[in-house]
N, C-alpha and C. Protein backbone atom coordinates (compact mmCIF):
# COMPACT_ATOMS: atom_id res chain seq x y z
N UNK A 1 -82.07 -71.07 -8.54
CA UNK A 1 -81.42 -70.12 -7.67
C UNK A 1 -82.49 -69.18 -7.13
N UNK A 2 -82.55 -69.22 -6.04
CA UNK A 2 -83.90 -68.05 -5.07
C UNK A 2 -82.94 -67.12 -4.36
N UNK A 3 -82.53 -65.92 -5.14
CA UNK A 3 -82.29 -64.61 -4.28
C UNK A 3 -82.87 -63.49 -3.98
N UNK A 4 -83.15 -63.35 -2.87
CA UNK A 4 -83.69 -61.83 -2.96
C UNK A 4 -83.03 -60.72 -1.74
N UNK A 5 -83.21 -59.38 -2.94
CA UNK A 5 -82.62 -58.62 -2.28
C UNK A 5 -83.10 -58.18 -1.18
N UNK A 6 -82.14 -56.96 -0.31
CA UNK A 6 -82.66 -56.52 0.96
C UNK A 6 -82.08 -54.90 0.55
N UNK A 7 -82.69 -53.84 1.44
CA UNK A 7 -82.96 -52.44 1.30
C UNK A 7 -82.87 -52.36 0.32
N UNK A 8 -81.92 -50.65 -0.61
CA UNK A 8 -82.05 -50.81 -1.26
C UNK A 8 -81.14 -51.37 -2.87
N UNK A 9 -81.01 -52.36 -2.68
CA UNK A 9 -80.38 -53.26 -3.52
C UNK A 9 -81.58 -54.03 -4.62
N UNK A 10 -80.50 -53.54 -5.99
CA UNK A 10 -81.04 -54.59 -7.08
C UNK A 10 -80.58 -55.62 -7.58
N UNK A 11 -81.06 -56.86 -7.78
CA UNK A 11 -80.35 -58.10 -8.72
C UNK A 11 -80.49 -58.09 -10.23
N UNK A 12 -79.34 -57.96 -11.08
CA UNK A 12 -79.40 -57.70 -12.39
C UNK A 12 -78.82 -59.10 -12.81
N UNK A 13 -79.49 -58.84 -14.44
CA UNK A 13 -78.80 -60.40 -15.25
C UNK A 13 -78.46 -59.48 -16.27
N UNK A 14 -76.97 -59.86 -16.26
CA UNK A 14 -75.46 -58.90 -16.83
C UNK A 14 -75.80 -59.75 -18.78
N UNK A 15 -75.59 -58.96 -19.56
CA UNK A 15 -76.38 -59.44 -20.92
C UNK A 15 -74.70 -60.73 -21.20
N UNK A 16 -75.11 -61.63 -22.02
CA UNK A 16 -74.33 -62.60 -22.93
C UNK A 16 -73.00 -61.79 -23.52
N UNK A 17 -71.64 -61.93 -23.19
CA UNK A 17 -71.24 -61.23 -24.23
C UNK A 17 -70.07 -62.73 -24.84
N UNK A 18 -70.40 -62.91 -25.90
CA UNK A 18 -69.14 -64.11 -26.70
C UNK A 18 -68.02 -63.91 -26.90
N UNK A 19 -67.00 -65.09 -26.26
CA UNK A 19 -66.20 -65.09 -26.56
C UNK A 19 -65.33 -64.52 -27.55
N UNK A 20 -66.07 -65.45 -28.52
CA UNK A 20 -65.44 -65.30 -30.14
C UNK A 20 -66.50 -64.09 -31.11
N UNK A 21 -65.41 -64.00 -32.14
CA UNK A 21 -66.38 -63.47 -33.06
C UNK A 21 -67.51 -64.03 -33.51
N UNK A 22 -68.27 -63.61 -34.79
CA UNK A 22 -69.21 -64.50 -35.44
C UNK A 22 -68.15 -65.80 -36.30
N UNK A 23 -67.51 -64.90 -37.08
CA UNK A 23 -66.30 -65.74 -37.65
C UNK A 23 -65.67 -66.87 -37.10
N UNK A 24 -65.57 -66.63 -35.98
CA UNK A 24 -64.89 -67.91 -34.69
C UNK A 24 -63.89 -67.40 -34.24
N UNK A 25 -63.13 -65.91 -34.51
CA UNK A 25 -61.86 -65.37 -34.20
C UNK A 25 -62.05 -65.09 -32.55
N UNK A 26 -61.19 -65.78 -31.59
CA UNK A 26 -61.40 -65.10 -30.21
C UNK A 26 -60.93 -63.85 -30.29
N UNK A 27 -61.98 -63.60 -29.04
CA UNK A 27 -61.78 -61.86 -28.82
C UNK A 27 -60.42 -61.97 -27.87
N UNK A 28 -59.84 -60.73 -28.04
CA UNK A 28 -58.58 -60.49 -26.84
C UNK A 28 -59.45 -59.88 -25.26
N UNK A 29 -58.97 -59.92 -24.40
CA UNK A 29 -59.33 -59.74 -23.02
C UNK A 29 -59.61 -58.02 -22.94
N UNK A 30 -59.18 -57.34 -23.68
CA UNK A 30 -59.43 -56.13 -24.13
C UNK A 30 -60.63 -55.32 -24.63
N UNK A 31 -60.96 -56.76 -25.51
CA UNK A 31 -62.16 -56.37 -26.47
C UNK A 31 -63.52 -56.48 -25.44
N UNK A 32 -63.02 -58.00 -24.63
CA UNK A 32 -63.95 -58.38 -23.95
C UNK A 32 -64.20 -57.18 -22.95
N UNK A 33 -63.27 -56.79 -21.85
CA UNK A 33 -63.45 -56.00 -21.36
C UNK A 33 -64.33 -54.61 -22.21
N UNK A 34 -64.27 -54.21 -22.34
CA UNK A 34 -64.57 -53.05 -23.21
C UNK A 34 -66.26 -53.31 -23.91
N UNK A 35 -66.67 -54.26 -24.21
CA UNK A 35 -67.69 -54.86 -24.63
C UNK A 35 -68.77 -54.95 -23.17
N UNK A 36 -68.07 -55.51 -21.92
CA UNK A 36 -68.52 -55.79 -20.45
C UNK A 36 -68.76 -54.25 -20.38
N UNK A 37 -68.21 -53.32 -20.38
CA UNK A 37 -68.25 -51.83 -19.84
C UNK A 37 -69.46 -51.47 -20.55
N UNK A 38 -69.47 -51.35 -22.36
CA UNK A 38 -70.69 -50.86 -22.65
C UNK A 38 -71.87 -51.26 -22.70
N UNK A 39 -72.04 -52.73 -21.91
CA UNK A 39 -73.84 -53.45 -21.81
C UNK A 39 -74.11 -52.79 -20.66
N UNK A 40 -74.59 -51.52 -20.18
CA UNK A 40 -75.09 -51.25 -19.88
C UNK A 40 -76.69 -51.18 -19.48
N UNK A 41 -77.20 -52.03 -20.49
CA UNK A 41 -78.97 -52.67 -20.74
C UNK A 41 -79.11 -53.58 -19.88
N UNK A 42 -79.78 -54.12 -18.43
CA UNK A 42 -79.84 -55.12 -17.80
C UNK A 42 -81.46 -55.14 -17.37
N UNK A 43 -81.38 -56.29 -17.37
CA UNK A 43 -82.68 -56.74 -16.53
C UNK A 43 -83.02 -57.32 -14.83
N UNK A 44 -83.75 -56.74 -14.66
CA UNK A 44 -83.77 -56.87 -12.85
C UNK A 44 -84.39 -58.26 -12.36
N UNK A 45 -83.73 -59.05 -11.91
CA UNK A 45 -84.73 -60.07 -11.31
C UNK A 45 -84.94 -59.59 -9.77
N UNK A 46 -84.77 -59.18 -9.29
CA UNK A 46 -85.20 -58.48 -7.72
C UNK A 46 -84.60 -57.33 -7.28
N UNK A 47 -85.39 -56.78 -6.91
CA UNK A 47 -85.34 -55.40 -5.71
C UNK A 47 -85.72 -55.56 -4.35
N UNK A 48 -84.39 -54.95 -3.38
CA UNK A 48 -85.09 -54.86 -1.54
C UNK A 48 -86.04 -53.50 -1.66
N UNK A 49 -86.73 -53.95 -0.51
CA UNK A 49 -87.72 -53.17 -0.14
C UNK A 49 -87.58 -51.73 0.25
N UNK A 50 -86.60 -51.42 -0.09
CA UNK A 50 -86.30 -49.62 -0.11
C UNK A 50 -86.38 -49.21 -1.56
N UNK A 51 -86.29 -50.28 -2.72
CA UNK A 51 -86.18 -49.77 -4.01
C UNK A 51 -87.94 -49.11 -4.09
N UNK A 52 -88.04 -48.15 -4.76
CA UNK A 52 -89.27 -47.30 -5.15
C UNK A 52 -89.48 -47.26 -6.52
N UNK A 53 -88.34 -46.96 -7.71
CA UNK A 53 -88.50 -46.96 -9.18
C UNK A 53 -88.69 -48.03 -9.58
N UNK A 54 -87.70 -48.92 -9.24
CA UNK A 54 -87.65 -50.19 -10.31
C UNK A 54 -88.58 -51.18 -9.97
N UNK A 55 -88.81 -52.12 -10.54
CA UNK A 55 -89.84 -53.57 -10.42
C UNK A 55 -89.17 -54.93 -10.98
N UNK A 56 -89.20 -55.80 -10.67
CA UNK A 56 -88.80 -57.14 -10.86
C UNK A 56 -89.47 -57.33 -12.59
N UNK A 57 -88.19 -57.47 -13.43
CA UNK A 57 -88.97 -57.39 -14.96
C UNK A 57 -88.55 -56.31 -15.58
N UNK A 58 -88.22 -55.38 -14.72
CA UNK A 58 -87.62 -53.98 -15.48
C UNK A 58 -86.77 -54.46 -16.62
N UNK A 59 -86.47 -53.81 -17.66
CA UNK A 59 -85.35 -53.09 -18.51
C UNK A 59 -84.57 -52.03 -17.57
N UNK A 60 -83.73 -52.28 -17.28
CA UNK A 60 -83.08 -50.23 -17.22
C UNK A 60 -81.17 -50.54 -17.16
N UNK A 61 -81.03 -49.33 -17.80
CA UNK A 61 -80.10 -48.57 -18.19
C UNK A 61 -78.99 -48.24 -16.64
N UNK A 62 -77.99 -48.97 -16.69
CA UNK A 62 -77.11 -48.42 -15.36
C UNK A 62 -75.76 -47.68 -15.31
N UNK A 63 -75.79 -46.66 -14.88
CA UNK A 63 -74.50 -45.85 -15.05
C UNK A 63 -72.71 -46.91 -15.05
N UNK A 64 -72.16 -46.55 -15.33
CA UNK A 64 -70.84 -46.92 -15.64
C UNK A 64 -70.45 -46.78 -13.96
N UNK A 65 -70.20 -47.95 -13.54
CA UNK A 65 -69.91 -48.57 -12.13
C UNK A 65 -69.61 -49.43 -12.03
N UNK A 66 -68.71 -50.04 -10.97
CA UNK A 66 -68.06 -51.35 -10.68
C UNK A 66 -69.01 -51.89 -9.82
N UNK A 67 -69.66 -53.04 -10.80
CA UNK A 67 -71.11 -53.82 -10.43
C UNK A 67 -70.14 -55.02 -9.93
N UNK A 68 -70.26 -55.77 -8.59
CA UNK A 68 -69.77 -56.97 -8.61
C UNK A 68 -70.53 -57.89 -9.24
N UNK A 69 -69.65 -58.66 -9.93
CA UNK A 69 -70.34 -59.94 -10.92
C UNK A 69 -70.18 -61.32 -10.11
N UNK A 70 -70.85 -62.23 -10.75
CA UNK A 70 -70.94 -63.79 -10.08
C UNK A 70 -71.82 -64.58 -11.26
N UNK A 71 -71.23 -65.66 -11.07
CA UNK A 71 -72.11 -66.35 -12.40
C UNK A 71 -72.79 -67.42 -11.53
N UNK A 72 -73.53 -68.21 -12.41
CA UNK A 72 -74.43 -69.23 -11.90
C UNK A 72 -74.77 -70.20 -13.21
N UNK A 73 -74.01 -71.51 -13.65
CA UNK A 73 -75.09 -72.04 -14.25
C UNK A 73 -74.87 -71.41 -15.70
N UNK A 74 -73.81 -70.62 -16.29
CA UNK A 74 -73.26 -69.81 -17.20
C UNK A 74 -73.78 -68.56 -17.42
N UNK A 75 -74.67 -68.29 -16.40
CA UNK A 75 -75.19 -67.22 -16.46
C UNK A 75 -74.40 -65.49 -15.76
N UNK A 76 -74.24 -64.47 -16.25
CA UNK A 76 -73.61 -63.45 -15.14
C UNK A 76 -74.87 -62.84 -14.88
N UNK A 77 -74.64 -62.57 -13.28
CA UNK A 77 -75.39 -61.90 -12.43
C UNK A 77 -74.86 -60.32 -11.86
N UNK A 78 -75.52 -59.57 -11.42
CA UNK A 78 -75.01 -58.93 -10.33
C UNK A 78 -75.31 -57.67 -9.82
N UNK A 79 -74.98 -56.99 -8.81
CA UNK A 79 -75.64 -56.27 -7.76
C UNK A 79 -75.29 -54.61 -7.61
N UNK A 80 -76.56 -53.79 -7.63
CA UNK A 80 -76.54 -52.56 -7.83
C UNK A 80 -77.20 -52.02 -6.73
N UNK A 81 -77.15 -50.43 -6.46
CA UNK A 81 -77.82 -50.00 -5.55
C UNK A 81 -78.87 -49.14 -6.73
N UNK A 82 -80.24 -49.14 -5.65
CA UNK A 82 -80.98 -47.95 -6.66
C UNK A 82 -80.41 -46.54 -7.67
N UNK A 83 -79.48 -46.22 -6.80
CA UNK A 83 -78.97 -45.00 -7.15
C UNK A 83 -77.62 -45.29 -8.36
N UNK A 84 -77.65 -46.67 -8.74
CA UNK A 84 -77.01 -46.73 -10.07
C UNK A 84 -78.01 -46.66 -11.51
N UNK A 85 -79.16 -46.86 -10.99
CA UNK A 85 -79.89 -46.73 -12.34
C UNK A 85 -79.90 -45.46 -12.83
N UNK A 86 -79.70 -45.40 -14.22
CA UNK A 86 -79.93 -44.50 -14.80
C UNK A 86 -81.10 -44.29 -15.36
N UNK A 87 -81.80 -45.00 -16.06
CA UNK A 87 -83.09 -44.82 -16.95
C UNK A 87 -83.95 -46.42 -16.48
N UNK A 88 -85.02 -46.03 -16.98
CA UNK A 88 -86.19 -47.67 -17.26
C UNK A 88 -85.92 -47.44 -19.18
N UNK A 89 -85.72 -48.90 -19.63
CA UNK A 89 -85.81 -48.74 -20.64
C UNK A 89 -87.04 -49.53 -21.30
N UNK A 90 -88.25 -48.78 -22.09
CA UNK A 90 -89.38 -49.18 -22.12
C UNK A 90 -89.64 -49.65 -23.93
């Protein structure tokens, strides 16, 4: 997959969250949700050319926002403006 962003927009990879427990108990849609809200920790695979803080490779920290998601390949992706980051996490 080759995306790259434009102004200032970032591409994040949204962390793994499992289904099930460790146990094998599925989670309810609740848990899941709620679990999606607090990964807040993402990693950037691209920034448009208006971004100034961040770098392709970052760690950082993004405020509590409705990020649109998209998967690829089982992977979740998805798209922020600069002004959602909160921190670099180093």
């Amino acid at each position: 997959m080759n995306l790259n962003c434009v102004k200032g927009n970032i591409l994040i990879e949204l962390p793994e969250i499992k289904e099930t427990t460790e146990s094998g108990i599925i989670k309810s849609e609740e848990m899941m949700a709620a679990e999606y809200k607090d990964s807040n920790v993402v990693k950037v695979l691209s920034v448009g050319e208006e971004v100034t803080v961040v770098k392709k490779g970052d760690r950082i920290m993004i405020k509590n926002t409705h990020v649109p998601i998209f998967e690829h390949k089982g992977k979740r992706y998805g798209g922020i403006s600069e002004y959602d980051v909160f921190c670099i996490v180093k």
